[in-house]
Protein backbone atom coordinates (compact mmCIF):
# COMPACT_ATOMS: atom_id res chain seq x y z
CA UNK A 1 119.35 49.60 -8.82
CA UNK A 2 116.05 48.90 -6.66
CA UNK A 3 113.10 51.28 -7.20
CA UNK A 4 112.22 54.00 -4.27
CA UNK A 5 109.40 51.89 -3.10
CA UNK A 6 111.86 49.10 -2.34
CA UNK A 7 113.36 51.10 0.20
CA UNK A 8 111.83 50.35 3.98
CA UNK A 9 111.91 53.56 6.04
CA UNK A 10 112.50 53.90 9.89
CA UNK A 11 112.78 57.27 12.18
CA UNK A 12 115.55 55.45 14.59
CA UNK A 13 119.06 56.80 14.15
CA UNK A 14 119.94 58.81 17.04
CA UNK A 15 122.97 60.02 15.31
CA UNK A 16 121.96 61.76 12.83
CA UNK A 17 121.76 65.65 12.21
CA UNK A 18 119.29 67.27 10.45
CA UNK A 19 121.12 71.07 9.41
CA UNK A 20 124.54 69.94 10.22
CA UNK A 21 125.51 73.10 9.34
CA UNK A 22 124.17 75.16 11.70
CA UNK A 23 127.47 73.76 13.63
CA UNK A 24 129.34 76.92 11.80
CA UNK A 25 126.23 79.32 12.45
CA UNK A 26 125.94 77.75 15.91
CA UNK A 27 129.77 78.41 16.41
CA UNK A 28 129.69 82.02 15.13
CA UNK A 29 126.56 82.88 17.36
CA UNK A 30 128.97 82.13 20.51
CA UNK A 31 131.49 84.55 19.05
CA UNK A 32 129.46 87.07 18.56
CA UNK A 33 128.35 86.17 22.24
CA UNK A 34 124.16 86.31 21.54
CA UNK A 35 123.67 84.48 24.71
CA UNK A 36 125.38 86.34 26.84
CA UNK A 37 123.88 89.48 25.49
CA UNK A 38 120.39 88.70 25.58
CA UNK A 39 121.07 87.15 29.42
CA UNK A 40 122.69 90.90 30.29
CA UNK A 41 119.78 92.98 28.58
CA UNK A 42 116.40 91.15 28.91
CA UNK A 43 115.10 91.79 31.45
CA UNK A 44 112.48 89.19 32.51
CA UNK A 45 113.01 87.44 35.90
CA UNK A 46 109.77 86.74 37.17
CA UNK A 47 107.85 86.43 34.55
CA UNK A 48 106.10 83.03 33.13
CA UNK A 49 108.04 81.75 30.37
CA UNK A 50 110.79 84.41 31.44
CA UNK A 51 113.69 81.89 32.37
CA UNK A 52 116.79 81.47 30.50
CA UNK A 53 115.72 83.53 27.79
CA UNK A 54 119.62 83.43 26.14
CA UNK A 55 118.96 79.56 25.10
CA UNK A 56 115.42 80.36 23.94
CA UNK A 57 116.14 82.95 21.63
CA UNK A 58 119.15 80.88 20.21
CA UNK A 59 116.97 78.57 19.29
CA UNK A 60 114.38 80.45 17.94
CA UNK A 61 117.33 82.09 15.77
CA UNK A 62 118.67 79.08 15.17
CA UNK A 63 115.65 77.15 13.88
CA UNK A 64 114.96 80.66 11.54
CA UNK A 65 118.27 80.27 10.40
CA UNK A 66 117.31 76.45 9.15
CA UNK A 67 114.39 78.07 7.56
CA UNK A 68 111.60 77.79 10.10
CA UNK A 69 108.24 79.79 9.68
CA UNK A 70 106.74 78.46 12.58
CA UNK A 71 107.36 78.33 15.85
CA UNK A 72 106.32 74.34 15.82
CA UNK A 73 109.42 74.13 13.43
CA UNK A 74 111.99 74.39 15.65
CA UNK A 75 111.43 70.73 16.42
CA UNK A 76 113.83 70.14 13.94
CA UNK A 77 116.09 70.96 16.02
CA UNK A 78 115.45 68.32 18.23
CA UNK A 79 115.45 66.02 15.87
CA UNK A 80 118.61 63.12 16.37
CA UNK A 81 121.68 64.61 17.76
CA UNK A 82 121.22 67.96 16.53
CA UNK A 83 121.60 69.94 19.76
CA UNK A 84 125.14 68.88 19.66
CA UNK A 85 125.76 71.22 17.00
CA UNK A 86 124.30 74.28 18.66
CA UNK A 87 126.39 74.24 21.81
CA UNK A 88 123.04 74.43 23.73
CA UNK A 89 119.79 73.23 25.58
CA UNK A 90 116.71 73.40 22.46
CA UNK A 91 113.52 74.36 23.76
CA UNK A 92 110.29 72.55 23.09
CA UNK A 93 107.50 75.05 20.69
CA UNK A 94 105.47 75.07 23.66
CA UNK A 95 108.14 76.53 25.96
CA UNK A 96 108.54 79.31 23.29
CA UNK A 97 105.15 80.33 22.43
CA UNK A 98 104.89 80.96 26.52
CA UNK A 99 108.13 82.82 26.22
CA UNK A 100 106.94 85.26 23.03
CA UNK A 101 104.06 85.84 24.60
CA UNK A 102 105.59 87.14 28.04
CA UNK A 103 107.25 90.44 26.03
CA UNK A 104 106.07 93.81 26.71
CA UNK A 105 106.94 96.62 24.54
CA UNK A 106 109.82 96.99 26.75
CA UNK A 107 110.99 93.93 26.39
CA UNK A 108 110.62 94.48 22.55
CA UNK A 109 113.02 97.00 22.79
CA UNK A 110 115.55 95.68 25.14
CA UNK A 111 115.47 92.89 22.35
CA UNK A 112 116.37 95.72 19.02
CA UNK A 113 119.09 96.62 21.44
CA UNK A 114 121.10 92.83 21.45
CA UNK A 115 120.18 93.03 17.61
CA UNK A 116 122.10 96.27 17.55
CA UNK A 117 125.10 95.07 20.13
CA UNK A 118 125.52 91.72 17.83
CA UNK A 119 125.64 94.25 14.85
CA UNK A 120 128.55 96.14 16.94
CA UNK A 121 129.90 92.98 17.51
CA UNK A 122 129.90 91.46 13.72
CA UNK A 123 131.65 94.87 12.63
CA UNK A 124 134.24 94.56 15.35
CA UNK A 125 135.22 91.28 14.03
CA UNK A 126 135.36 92.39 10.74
CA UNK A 127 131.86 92.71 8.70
CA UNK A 128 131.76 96.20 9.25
CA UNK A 129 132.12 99.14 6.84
CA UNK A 130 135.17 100.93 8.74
CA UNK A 131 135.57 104.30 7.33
CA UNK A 132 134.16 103.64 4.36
CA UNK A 133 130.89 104.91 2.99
CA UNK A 134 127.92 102.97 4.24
CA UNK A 135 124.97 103.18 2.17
CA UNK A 136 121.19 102.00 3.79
CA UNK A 137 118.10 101.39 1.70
CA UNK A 138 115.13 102.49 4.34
CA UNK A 139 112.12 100.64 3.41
CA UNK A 140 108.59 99.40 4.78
CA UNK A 141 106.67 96.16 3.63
CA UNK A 142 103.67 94.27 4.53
CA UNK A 143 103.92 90.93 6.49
CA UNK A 144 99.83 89.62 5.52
CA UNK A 145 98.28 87.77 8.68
CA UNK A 146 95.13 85.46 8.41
CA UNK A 147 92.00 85.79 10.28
CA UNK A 148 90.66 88.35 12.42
CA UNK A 149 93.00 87.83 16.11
CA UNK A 150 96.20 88.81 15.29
CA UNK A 151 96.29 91.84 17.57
CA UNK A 152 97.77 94.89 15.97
CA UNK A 153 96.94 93.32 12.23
CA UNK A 154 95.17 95.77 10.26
CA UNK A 155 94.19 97.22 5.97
CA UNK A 156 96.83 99.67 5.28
CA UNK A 157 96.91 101.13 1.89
CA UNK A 158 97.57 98.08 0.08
CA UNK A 159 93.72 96.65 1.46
CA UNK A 160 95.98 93.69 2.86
CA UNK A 161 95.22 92.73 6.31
CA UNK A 162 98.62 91.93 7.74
CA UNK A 163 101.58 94.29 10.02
CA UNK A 164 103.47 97.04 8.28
CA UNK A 165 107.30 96.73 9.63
CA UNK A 166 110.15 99.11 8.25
CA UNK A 167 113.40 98.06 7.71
CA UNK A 168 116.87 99.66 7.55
CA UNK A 169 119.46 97.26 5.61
CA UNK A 170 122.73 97.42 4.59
CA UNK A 171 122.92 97.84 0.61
CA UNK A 172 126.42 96.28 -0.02
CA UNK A 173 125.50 93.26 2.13
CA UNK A 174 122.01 92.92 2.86
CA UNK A 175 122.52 93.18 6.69
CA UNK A 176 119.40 94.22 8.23
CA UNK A 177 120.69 97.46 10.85
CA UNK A 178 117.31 97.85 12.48
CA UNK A 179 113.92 96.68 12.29
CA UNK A 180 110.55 97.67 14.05
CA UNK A 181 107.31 95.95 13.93
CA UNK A 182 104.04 98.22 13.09
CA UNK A 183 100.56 98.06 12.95
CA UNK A 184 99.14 97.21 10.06
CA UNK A 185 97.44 100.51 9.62
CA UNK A 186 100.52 102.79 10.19
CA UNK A 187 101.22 104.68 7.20
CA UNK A 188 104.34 104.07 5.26
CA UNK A 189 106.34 107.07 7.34
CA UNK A 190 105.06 106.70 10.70
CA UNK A 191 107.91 106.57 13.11
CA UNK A 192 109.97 107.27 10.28
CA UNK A 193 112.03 110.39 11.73
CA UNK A 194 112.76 107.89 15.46
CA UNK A 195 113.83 104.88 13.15
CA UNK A 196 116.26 107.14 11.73
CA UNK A 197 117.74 108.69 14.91
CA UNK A 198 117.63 105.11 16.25
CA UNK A 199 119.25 103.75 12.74
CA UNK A 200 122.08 106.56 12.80
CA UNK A 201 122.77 106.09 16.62
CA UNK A 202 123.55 102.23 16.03
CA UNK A 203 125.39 102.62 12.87
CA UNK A 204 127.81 104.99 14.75
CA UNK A 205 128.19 103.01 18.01
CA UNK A 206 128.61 99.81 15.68
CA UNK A 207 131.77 101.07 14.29
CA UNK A 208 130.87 102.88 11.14
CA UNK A 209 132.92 106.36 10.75
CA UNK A 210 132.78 107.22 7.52
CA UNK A 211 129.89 108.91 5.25
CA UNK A 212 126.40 107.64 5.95
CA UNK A 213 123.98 107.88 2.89
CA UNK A 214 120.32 107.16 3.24
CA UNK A 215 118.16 106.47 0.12
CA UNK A 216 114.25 106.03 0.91
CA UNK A 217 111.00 105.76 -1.53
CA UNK A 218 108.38 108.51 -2.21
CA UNK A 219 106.51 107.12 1.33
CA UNK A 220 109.03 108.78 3.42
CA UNK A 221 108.96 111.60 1.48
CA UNK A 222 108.94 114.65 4.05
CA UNK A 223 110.60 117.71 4.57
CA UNK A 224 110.94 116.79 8.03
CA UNK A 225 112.48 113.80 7.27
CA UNK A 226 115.04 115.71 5.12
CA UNK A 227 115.99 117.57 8.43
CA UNK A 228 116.39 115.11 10.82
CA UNK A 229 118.81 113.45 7.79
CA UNK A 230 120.34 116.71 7.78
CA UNK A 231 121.10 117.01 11.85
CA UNK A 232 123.06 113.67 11.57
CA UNK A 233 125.24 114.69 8.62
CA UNK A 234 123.37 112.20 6.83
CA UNK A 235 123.27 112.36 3.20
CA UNK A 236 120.32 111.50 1.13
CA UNK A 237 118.44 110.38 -2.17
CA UNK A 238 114.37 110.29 -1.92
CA UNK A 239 111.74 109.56 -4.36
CA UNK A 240 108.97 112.04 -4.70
CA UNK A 241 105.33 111.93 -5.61
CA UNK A 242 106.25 113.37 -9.57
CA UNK A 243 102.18 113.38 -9.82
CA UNK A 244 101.69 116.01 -7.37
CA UNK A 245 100.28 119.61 -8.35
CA UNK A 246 103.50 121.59 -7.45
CA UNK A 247 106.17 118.85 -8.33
CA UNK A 248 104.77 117.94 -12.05
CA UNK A 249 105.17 121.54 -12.66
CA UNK A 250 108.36 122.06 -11.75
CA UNK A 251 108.78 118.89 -14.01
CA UNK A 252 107.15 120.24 -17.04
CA UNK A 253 109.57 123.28 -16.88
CA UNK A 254 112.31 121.48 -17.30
CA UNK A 255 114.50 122.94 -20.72
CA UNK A 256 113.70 120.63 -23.21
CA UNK A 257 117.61 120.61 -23.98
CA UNK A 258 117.92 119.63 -20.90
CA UNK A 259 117.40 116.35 -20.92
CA UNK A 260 120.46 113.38 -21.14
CA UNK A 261 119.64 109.89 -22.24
CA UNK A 262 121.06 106.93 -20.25
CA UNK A 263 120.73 103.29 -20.46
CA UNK A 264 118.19 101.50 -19.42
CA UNK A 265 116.06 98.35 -21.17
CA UNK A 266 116.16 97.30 -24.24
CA UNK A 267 111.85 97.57 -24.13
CA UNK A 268 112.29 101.20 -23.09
CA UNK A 269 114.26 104.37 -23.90
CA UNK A 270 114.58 106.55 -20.72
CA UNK A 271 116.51 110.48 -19.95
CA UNK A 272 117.65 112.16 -17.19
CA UNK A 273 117.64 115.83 -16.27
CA UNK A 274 117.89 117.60 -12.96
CA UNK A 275 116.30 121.25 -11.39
CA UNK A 276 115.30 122.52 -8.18
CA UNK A 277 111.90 122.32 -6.26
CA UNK A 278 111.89 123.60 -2.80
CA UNK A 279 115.20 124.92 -2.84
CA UNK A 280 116.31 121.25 -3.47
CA UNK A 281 118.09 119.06 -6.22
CA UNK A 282 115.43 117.23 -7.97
CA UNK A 283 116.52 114.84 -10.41
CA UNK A 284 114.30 113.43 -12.40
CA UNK A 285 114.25 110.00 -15.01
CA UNK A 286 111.82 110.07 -17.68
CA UNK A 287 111.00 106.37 -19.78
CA UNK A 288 108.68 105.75 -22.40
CA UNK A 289 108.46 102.97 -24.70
CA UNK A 290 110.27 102.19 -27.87
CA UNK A 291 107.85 99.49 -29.47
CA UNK A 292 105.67 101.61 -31.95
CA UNK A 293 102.54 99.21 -31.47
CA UNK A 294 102.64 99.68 -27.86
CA UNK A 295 103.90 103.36 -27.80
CA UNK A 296 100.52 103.72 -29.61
CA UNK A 297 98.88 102.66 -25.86
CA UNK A 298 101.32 104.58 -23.82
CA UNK A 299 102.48 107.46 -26.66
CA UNK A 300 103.56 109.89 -23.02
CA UNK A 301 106.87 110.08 -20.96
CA UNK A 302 106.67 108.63 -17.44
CA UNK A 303 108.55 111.29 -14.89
CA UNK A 304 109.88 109.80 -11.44
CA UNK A 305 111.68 111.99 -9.42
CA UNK A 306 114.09 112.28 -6.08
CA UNK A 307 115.35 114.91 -3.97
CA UNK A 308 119.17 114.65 -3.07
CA UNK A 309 121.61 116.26 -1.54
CA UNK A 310 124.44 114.23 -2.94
CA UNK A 311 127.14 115.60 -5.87
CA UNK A 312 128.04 114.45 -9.53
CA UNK A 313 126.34 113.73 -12.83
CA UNK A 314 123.05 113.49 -12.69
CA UNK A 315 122.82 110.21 -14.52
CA UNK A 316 125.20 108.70 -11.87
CA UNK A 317 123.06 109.65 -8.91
CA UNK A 318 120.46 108.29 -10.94
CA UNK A 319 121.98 104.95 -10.85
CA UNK A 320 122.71 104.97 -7.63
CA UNK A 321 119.71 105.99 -6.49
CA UNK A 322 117.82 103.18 -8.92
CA UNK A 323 120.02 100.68 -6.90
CA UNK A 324 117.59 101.21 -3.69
CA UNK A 325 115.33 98.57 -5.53
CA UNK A 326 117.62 96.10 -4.09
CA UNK A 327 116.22 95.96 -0.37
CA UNK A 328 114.08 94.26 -1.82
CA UNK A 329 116.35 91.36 -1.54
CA UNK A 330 116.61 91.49 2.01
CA UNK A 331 113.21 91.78 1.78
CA UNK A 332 112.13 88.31 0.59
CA UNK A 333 114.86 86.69 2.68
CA UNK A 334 113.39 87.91 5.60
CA UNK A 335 109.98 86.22 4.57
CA UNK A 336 110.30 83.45 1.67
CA UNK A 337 110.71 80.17 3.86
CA UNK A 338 112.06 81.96 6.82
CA UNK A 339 110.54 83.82 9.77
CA UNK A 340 108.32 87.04 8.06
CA UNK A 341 106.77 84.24 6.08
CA UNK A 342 104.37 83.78 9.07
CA UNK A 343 103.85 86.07 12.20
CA UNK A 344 102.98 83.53 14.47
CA UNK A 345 101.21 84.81 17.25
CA UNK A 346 97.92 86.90 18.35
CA UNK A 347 99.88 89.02 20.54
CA UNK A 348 101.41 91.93 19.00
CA UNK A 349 104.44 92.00 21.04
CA UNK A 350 104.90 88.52 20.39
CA UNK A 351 105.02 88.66 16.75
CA UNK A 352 107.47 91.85 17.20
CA UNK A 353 109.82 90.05 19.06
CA UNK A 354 109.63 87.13 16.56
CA UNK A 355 110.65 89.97 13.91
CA UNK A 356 114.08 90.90 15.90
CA UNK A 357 114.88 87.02 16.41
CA UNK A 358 114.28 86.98 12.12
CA UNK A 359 116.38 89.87 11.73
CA UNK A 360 119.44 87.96 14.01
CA UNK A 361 118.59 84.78 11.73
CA UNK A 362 118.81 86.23 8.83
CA UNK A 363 122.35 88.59 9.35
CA UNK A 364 123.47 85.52 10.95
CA UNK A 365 123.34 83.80 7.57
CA UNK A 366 124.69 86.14 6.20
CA UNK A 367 127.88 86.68 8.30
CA UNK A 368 128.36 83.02 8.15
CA UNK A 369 128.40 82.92 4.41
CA UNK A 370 130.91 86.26 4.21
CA UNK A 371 132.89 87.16 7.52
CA UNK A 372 136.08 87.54 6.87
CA UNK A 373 136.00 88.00 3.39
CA UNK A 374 134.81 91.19 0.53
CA UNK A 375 131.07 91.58 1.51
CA UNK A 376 128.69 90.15 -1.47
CA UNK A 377 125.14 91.38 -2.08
CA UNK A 378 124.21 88.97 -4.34
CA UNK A 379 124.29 86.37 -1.08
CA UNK A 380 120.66 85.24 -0.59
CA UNK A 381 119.19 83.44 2.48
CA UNK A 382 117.99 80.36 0.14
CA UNK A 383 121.42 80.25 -1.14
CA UNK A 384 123.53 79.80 1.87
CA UNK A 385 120.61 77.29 3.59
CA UNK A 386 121.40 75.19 0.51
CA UNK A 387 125.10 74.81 0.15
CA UNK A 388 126.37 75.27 3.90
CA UNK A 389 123.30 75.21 6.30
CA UNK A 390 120.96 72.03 5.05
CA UNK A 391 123.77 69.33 5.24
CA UNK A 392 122.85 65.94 6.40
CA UNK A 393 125.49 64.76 9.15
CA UNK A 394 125.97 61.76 12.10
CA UNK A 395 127.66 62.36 15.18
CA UNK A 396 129.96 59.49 15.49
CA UNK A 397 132.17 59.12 18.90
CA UNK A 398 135.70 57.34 18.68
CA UNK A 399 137.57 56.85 22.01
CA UNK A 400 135.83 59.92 23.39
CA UNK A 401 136.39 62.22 20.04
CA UNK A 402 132.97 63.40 18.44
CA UNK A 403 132.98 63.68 14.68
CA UNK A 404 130.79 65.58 12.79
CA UNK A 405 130.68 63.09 9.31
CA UNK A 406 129.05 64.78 6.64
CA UNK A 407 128.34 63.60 3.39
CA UNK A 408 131.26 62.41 0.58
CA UNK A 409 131.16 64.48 -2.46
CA UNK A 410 129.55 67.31 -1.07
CA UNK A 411 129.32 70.28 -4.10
CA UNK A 412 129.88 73.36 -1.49
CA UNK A 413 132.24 71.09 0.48
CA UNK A 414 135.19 73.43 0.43
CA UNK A 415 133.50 76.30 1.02
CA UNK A 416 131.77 75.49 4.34
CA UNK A 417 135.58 74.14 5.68
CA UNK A 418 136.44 77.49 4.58
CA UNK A 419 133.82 79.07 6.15
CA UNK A 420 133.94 77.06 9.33
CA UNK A 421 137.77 77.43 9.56
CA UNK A 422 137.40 81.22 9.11
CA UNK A 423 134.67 81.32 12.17
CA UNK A 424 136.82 79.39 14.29
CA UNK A 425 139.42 81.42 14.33
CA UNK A 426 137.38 84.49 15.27
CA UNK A 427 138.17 85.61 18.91
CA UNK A 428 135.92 83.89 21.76
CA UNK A 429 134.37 87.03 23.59
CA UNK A 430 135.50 87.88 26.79
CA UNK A 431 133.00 90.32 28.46
C-alpha cells in the first residue's frame, strides 16, 4: 500500500462525471417536463439574460439538487462529461446571475406557477395523495443574509438580519406545495390568508380530492385565518399564545379532573385536557418536570394550547398536532448544504426566484428517492445526495453505445437501478 502523498494528482480526464447520479434526477426532470413548462410560462423574451430560460433553470435545479449554495457552484456541472447526464446545455454562473437578476415580481410568480404544474405533474404520475387525507405543516423561517445590500433583507423578531419565507410542505413526504419569499421584516402571518388560498387552489388542481388538514404555529394564529380555512373546507389544528390575558384564563378554569396524562419523555411528565375559548375547541398539553432537584427550579406546569376543529380523543389530536414539529425537516433540507443555505443575490427578486428553483431541487430529490413507491418522511435531502446523487462515474463510448460506468461495490447500488428503472418507465410527456 503507498501512502496518500505518493499519489500524483492531475485535473485531465474528460470522462469523468462528477454527480453521476443526477442521470436519474436529470431523467425524471424530462418526465415531469420542467423545461417545457418553464419555456410555456416565463415570460421573458426581450429581456437581458432572458433567453432560453428552460435550460437555465434546469441547471440551476440541477446543480441545487447536487447540493450547490452558490450560484458559482453550478460549475460542477461542467466539470468532465457531466452535461451528458442532464440531457442539456449547462450554463456558465455568469450567464445565471444575469438571468436571476432579470425577474420581476411577475416573473416570480409565473415561476411558483411551474413549481405548482410540476407538483400536478409528480401527483399525476403517482406521488400524489389521491383521495386520501393530505395533511400540510404551514410554517415560516428565517434565511440570515450578510452585510447591508441584500435588498429586501431586514431584523424581524428574531433581531436576525436575513428574509422571512413561509413554507407549505407536505407532512407524509416532505414535498414542499408552495413557497414565497418575504422581507425580512414581515411578521410571521403576513400574507398568510393569500398563501393559503394559493396553497388550497394548487393542492386541488394537483390532484388531491380528499380531506385537506392544515396545522400552523401560534404566529398564524388569527381568527381570520380560521375563516379563510373554513371557506375551503379546510380543517385545522393551531397553536395559540397560552400566555395571553384571555386564553390563560380560560386555561386556569379547566376542572382539575379534567386533565388525562399521556406519554411523553422520560425527563418530563405531561397531561392533556380540552375546553372552549371563543366558541372553539382548545386543547391544551400541560408538562412539568419529574426530576425533584430540577422541579425545585421549575416547581409550575407549562400550558401550550391549539384551536381545532378536528374530532376524537383529545390526546390523539394532541399527537397529531405535536407531529407539525416535523416541517422542520423540510426545513433544514431546504438550507443545510443546499440552496436556502445562501440567498445569493442583492436583488430581492433574484433571491426569490432562487427560492422556487430550491423548492424544485429539493421535491425533485425527493421524488427521485420515492416515486413509485409508499411515500417516506424520514427521506432527507443529505440522505439521497449520498447514496444515489454523489456517485462518481466515466462516460465510456463502445461502437457508438455510451455507458454510464459507475463504481464496483457501490453500497446503495441496487437501489439507484431500482430507482432509475422505476423513472424510466414513467411516461415521456406529451403536451
Amino acid at each position: 500500500m503507498h501512502g496518500p502523498d505518493r499519489l500524483r494528482v492531475s485535473f485531465d480526464e474528460e470522462a469523468l462525471v462528477a454527480n453521476a447520479g443526477l442521470v436519474a434526477a436529470a431523467t425524471l426532470s424530462a418526465r415531469l417536463g420542467i423545461a417545457r413548462l418553464v419555456e410555456a410560462t416565463l415570460g421573458m423574451a426581450g429581456l437581458v439574460g432572458g433567453a432560453s430560460p428552460g435550460r437555465k433553470v434546469l441547471t440551476l435545479v440541477h446543480a441545487i439538487a447536487a447540493g450547490a449554495s452558490h450560484i458559482d457552484h453550478a460549475d460542477v456541472l461542467r466539470a468532465g462529461e457531466t452535461r451528458r447526464v442532464l440531457g442539456h446545455r449547462v450554463m456558465a454562473p455568469s450567464t445565471l446571475g444575469t438571468f436571476l437578476r432579470a425577474f420581476s415580481f411577475g416573473h416570480v410568480r409565473q415561476l411558483e406557477a411551474v413549481v405548482g404544474r410540476v407538483l400536478a405533474r409528480a401527483w399525476e404520475l403517482g406521488a400524489g395523495p389521491g383521495g386520501g387525507r393530505l395533511v400540510v405543516d404551514v410554517d415560516s423561517t428565517i434565511c440570515e443574509v450578510e452585510g447591508k445590500k441584500k435588498q429586501g433583507a431586514a431584523y424581524g423578531y428574531t433581531k436576525v438580519l436575513g428574509y422571512h419565507p413561509i413554507v407549505a410542505v407536505r407532512a407524509d413526504t416532505g414535498e414542499i406545495v408552495h413557497a414565497r419569499m418575504r422581507k425580512g421584516s414581515a411578521n410571521t402571518a403576513r400574507g398568510a390568508r393569500r398563501f393559503i388560498d394559493e396553497t388550497v387552489a394548487r393542492c386541488r388542481r394537483a390532484g388531491a380530492a380528499g380531506e385537506i388538514v392544515m396545522r400552523f404555529d401560534s404566529g398564524f394564529w388569527s381568527t381570520e385565518t380560521i375563516k379563510v380555512l373554513a371557506r375551503h373546507g379546510v380543517r385545522y389544528t393551531m397553536a395559540v399564545r397560552a400566555n395571553t390575558t384571555a386564553v390563560a384564563a380560560v386555561i386556569a378554569g379547566i376542572d382539575p379532573d379534567a386533565w388525562v396524562e399521556i406519554d411523553y419523555t422520560p425527563a418530563g411528565q405531561a397531561e392533556v385536557a380540552e375546553t372552549v375559548y371563543g366558541g372553539r375547541r382548545l386543547i391544551v398539553r400541560r408538562t412539568r418536570l419529574v426530576d425533584p432537584r430540577q422541579a425545585k427550579l421549575w416547581p409550575d406546569w407549562r400550558h401550550f394550547a391549539f384551536l381545532t376543529d378536528l374530532d376524537g380523543p383529545a390526546p390523539e389530536i394532541d399527537a397529531f398536532h405535536r407531529a407539525h414539529a416535523t416541517v422542520e425537516l423540510a426545513i433544514r433540507d431546504l438550507k443545510e448544504g443546499a440552496g436556502l443555505e445562501h440567498c445569493p443575490s442583492g436583488n430581492f427578486s433574484a433571491n426569490s426566484a432562487w427560492l422556487q428553483c430550491a423548492v424544485l431541487a429539493h421535491n425533485l430529490l425527493r421524488w427521485t428517492a420515492t416515486i413509485g413507491k409508499p411515500a417516506n418522511p424520514l427521506t432527507v435531502a443529505r440522505t439521497v445526495r449520498v447514496q444515489l446523487i454523489a456517485l462518481p462515474g466515466r462516460i465510456v463510448n463502445r461502437s457508438g453505445a455510451l455507458t454510464l460506468r459507475l463504481p464496483a461495490r457501490w453500497p446503495w447500488a441496487k437501489q439507484f437501478s431500482e430507482r432509475i428503472n422505476t423513472i424510466r418507465a414513467l411516461p415521456i410527456p406529451t403536451g
